[in-house]
N, C-alpha and C. Protein backbone atom coordinates (compact mmCIF):
# COMPACT_ATOMS: atom_id res chain seq x y z
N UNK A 1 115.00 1.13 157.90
CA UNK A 1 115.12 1.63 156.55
C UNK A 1 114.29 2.90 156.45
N UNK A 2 114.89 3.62 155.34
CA UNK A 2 114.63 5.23 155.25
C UNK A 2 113.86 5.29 154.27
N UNK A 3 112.54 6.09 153.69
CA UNK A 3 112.39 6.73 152.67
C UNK A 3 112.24 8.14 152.87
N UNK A 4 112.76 8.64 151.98
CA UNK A 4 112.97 10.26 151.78
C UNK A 4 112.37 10.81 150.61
N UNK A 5 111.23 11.68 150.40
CA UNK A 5 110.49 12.24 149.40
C UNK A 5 110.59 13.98 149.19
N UNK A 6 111.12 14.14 148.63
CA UNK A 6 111.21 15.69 148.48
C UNK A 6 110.27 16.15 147.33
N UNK A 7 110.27 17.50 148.22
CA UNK A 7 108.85 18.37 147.25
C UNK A 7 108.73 19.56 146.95
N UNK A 8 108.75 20.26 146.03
CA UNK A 8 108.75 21.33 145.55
C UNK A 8 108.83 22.08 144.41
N UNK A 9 108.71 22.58 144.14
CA UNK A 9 109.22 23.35 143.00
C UNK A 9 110.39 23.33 142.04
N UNK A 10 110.00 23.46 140.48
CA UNK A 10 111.52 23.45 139.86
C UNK A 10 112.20 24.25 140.39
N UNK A 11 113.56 24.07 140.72
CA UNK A 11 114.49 25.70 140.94
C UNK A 11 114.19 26.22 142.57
N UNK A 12 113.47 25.38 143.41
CA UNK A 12 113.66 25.15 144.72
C UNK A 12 114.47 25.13 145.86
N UNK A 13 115.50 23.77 145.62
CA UNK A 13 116.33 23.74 145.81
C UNK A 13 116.29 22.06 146.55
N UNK A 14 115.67 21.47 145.67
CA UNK A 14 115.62 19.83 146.00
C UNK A 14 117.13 19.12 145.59
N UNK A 15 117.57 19.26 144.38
CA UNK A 15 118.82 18.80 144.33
C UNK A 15 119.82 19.46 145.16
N UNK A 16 120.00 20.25 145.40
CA UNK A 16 121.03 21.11 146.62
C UNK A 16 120.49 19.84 147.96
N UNK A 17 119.80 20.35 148.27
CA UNK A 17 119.23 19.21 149.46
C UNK A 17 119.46 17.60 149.30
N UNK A 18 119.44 16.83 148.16
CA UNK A 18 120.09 15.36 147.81
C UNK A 18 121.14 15.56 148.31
N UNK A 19 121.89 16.23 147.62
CA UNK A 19 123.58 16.46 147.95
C UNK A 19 123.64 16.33 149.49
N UNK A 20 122.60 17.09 150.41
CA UNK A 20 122.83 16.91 151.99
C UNK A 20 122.64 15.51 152.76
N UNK A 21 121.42 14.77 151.97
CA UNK A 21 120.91 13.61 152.32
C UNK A 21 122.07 12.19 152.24
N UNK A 22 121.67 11.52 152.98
CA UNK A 22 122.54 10.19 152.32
C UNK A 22 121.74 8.64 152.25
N UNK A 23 121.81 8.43 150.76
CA UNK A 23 121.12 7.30 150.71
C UNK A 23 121.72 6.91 149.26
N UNK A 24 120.57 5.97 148.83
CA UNK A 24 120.60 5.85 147.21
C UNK A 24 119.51 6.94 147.00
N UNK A 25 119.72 7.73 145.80
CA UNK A 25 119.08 8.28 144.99
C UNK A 25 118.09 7.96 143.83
N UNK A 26 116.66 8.37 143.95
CA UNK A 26 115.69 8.12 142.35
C UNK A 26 115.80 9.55 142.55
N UNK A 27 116.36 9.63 140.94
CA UNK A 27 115.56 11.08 140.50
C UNK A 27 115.07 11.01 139.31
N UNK A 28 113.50 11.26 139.22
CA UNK A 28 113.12 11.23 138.13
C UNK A 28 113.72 12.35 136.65
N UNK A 29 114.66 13.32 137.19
CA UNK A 29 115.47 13.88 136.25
C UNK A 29 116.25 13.20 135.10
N UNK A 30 117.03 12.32 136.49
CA UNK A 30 118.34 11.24 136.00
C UNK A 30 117.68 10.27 135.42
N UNK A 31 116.29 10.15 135.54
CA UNK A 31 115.84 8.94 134.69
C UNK A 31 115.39 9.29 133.38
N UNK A 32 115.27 10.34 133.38
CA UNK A 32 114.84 11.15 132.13
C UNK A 32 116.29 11.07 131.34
N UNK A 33 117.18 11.37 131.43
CA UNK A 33 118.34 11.80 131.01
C UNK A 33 119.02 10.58 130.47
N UNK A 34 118.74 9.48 131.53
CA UNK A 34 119.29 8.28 130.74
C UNK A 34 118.50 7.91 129.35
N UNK A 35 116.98 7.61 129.51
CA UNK A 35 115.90 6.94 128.63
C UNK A 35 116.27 8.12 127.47
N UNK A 36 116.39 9.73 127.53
CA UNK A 36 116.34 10.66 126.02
C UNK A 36 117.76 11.33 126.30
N UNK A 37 118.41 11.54 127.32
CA UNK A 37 120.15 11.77 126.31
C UNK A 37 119.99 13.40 127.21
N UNK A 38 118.07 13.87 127.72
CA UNK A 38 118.01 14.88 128.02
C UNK A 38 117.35 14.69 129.24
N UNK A 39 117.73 15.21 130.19
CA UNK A 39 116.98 15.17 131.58
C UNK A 39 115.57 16.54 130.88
N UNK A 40 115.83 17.49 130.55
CA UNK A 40 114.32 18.63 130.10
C UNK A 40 113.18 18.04 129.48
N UNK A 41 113.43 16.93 128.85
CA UNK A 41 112.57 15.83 127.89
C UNK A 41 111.33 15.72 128.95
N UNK A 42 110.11 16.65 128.90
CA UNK A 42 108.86 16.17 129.90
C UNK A 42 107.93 15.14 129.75
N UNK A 43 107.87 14.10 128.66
CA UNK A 43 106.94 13.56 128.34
C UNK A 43 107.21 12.26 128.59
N UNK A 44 106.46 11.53 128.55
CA UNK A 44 106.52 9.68 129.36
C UNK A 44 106.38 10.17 130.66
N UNK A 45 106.16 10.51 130.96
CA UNK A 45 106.05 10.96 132.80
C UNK A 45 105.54 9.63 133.31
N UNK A 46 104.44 8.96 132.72
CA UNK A 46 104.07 7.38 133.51
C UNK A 46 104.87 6.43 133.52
N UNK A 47 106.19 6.61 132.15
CA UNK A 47 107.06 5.99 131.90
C UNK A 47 108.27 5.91 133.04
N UNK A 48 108.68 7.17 133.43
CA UNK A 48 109.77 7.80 134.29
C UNK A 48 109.11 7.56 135.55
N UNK A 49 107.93 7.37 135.91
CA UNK A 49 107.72 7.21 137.23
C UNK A 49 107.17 5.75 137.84
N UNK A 50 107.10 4.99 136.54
CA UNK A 50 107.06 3.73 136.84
C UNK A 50 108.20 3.14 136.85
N UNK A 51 109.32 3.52 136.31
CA UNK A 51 110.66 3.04 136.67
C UNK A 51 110.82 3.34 138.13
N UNK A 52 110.84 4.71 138.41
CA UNK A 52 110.88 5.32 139.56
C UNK A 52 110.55 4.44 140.74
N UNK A 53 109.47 4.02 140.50
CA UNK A 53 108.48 3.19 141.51
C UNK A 53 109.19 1.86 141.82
N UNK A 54 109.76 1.13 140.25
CA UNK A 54 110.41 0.00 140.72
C UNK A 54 111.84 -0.20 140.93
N UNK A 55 112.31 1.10 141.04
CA UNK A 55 114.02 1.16 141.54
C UNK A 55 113.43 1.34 143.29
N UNK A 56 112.75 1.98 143.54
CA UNK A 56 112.34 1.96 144.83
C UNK A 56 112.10 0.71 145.52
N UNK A 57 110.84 0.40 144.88
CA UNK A 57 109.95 -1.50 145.20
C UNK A 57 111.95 -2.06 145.19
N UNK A 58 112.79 -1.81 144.40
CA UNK A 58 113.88 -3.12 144.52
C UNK A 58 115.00 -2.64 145.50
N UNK A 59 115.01 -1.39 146.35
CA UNK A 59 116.05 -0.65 146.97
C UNK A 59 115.52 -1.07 148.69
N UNK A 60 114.50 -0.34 149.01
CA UNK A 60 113.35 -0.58 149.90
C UNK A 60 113.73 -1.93 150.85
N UNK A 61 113.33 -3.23 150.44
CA UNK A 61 113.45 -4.43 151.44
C UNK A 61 114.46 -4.78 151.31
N UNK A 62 115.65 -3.97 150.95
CA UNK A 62 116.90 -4.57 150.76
C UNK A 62 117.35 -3.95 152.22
N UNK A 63 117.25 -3.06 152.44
CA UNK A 63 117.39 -2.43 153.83
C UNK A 63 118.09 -1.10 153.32
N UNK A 64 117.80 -0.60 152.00
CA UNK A 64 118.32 0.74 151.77
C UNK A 64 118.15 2.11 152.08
N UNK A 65 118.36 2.81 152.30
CA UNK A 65 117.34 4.38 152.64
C UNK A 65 117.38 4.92 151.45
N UNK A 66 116.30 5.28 150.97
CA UNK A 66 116.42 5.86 149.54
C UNK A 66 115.92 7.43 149.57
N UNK A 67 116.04 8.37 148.30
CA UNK A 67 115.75 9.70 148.52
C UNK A 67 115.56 9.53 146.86
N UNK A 68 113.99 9.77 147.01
CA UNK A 68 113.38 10.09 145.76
C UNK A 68 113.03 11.62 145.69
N UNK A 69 113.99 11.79 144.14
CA UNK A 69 114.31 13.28 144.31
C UNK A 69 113.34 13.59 142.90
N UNK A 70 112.10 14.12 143.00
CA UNK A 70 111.02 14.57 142.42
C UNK A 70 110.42 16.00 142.88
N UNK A 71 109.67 16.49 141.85
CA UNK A 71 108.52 17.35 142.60
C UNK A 71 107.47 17.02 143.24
N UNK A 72 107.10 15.95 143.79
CA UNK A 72 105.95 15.54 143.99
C UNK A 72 104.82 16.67 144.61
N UNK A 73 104.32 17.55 143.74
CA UNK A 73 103.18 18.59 144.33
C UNK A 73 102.41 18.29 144.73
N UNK A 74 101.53 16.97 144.40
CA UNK A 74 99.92 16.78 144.92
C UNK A 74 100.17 15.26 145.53
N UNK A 75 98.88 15.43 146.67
CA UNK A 75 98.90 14.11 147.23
C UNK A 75 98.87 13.48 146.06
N UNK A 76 98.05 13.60 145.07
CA UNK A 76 97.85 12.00 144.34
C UNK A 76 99.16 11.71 143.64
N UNK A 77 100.29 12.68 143.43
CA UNK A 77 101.90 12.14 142.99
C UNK A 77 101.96 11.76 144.13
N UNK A 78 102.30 11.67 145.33
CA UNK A 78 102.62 11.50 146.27
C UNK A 78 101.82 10.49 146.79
N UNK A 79 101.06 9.80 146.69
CA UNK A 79 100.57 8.88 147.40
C UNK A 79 101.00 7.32 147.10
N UNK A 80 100.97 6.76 145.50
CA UNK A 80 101.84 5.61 145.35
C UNK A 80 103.09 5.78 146.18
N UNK A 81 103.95 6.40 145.93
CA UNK A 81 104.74 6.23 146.94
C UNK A 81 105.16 6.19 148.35
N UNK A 82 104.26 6.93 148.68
CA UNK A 82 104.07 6.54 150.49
C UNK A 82 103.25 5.44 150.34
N UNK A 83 102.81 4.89 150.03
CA UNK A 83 102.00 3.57 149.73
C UNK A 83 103.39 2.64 149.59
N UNK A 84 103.74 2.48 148.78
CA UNK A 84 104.93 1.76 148.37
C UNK A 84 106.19 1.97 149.72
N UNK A 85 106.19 2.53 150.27
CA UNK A 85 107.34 2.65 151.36
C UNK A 85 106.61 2.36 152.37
N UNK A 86 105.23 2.49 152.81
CA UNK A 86 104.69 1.59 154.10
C UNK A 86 104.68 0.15 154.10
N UNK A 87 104.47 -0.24 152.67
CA UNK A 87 104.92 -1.55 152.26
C UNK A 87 105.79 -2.13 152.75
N UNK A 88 106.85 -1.53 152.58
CA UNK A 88 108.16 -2.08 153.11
C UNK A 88 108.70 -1.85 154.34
N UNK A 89 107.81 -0.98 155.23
CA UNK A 89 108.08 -0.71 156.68
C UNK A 89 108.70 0.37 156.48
N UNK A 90 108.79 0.99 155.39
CA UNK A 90 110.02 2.10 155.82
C UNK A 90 109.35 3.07 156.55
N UNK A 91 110.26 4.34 157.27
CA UNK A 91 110.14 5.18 158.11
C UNK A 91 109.96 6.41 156.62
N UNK A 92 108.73 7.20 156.60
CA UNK A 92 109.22 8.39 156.04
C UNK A 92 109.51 9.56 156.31
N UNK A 93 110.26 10.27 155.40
CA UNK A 93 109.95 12.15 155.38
C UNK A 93 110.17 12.54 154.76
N UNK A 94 109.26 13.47 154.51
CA UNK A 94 108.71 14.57 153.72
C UNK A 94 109.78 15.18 153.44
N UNK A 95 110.62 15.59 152.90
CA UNK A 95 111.38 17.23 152.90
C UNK A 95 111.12 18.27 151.62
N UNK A 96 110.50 19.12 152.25
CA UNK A 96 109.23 20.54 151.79
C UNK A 96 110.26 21.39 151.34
N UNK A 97 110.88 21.72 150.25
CA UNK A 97 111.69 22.61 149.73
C UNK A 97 110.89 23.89 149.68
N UNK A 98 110.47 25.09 150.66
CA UNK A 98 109.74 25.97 149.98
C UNK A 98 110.47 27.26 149.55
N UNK A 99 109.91 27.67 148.50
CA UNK A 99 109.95 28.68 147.75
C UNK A 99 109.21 29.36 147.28
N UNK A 100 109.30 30.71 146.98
CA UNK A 100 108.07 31.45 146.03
C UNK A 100 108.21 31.44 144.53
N UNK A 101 107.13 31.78 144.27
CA UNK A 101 107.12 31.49 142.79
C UNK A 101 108.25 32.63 142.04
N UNK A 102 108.71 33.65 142.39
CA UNK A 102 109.03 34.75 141.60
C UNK A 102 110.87 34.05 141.83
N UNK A 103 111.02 33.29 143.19
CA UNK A 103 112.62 32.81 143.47
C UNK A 103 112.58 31.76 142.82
N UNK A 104 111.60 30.71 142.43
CA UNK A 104 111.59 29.52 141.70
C UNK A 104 111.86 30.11 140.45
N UNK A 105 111.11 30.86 139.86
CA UNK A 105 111.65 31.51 138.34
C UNK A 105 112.41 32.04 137.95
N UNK A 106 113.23 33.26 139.02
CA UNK A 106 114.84 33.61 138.79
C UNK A 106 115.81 32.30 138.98
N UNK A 107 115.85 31.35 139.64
CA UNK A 107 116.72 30.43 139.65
C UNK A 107 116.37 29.40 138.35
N UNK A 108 115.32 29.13 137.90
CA UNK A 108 115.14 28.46 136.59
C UNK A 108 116.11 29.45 135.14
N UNK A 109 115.63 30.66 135.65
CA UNK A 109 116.14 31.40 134.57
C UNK A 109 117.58 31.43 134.40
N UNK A 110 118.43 31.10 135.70
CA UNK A 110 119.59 30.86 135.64
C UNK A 110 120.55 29.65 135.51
N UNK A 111 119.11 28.58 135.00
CA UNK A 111 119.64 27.48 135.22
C UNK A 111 119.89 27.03 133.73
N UNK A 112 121.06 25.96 133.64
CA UNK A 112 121.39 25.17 131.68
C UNK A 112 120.32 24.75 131.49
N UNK A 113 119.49 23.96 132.35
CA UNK A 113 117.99 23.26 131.87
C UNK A 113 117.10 23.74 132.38
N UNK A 114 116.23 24.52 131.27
CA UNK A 114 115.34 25.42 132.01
C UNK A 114 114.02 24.69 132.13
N UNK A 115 113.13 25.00 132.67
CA UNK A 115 111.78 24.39 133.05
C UNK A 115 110.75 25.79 131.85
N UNK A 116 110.16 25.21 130.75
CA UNK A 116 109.15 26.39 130.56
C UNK A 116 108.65 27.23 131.86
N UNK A 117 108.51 28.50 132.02
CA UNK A 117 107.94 29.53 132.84
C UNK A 117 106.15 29.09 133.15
N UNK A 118 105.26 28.51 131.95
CA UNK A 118 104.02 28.03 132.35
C UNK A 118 103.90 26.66 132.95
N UNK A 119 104.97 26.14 132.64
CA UNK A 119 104.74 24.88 133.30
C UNK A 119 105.27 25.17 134.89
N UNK A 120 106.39 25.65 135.17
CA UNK A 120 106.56 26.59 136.73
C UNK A 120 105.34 26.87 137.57
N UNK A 121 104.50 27.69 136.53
CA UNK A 121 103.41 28.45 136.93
C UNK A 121 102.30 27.72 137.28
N UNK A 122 102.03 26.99 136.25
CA UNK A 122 100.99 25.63 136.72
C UNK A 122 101.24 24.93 137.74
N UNK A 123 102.54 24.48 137.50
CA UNK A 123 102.62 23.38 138.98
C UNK A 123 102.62 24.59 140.22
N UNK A 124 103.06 25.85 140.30
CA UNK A 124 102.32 26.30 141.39
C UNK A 124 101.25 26.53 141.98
N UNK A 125 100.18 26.24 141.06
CA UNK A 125 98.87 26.74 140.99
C UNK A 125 98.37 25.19 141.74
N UNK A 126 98.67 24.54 141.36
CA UNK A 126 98.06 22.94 141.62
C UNK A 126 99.08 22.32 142.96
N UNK A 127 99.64 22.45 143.52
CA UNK A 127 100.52 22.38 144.42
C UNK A 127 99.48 21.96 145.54
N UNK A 128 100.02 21.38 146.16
CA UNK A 128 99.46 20.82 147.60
C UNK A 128 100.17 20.51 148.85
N UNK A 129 100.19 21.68 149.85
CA UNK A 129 100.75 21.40 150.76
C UNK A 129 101.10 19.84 151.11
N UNK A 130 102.01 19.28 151.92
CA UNK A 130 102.18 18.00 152.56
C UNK A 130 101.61 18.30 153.68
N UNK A 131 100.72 17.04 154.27
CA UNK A 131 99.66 17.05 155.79
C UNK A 131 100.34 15.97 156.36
N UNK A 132 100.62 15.79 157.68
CA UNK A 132 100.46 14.51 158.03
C UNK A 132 99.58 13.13 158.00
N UNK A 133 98.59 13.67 157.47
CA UNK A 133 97.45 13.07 157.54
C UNK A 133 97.33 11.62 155.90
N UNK A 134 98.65 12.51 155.41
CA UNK A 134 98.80 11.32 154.40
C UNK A 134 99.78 10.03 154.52
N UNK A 135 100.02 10.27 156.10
CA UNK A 135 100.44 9.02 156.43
C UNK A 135 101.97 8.92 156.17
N UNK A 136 102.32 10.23 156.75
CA UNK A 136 103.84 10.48 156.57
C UNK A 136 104.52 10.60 158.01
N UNK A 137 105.63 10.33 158.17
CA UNK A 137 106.44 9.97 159.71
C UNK A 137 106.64 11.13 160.66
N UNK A 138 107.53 11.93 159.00
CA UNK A 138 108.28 13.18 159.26
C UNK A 138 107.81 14.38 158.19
N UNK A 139 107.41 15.34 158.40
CA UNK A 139 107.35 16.53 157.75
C UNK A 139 109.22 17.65 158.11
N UNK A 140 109.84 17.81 157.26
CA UNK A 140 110.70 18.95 157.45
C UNK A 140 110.31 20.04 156.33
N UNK A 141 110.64 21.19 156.71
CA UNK A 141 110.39 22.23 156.08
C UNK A 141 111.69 23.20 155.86
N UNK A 142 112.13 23.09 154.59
CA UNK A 142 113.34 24.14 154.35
C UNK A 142 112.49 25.65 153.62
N UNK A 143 113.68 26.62 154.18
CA UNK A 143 112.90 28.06 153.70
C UNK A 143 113.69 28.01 152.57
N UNK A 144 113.52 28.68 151.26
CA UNK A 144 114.04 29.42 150.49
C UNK A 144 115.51 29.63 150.78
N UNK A 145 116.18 30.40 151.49
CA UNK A 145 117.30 30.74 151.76
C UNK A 145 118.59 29.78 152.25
N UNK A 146 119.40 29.84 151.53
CA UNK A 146 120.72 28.32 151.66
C UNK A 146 120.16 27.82 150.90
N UNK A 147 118.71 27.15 150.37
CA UNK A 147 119.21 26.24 149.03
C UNK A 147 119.44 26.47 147.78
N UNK A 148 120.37 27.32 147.35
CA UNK A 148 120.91 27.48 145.97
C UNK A 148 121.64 26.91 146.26
């Protein structure tokens, strides 16, 4: 069994990349979208990611490969869940959507659901590389270019 964690930036190119993957899907977007009607809706975040956590906990020992499709910027987003997938034996990886901040913001700007520009900006500022050292299988690294 698979877990798959993607990371990056709004306007990255993490959903382009789901589309490549194959599994079941968490996206904390789509969970947003069901609970307010609006995937842009930012608030409950403990709400949306504790669902998150237990569509996983119930996908996981079933023998599923799952692809939790989030930003996860900082180890500490990122750590319940590699926690939660060693649990279950799964195999992980990382997949590192990178981008710069100025291509993350023209593609937001072109997008129906936009991300505020400070909130963009913040989560770049606070961002945290992925290490192996957090107890991850696989690190991949996509550039900027092909994921629109």
């Amino acid at each position: 069994m698979e877990f798959h964690m993607l990371c990056g930036l709004p306007g990255s190119g993490k959903s382009t990349l789901v589309n490549r993957l194959q599994g079941y899907v968490v996206s904390t977007d789509s969970i947003r979208k069901f609970l307010w009607q609006d995937e842009a809706i930012i608030c409950h975040d403990q709400l949306v990611f504790e669902i998150a956590r237990q569509m996983i906990d119930y996908m996981l020992p079933r023998g599923n490969t799952v692809i939790f499709d989030a930003t996860n910027m900082t180890r500490r987003n990122r750590k319940p869940f590699i926690q939660l997938a060693h649990k279950h034996g799964a195999t992980i990886t990382l997949h590192w959507v990178k981008t710069s901040l100025e291509t993350a913001l023209a593609r937001n700007a072109s997008r129906d659901r936009k991300v505020p520009v400070a909130v963009i900006r913040s989560m770049n500022k606070r961002f945290q590389p992925p290490r192996k050292d957090e107890t991850i299988d696989h690190i991949v690294e996509y550039e900027e270019e092909g994921m629109e």
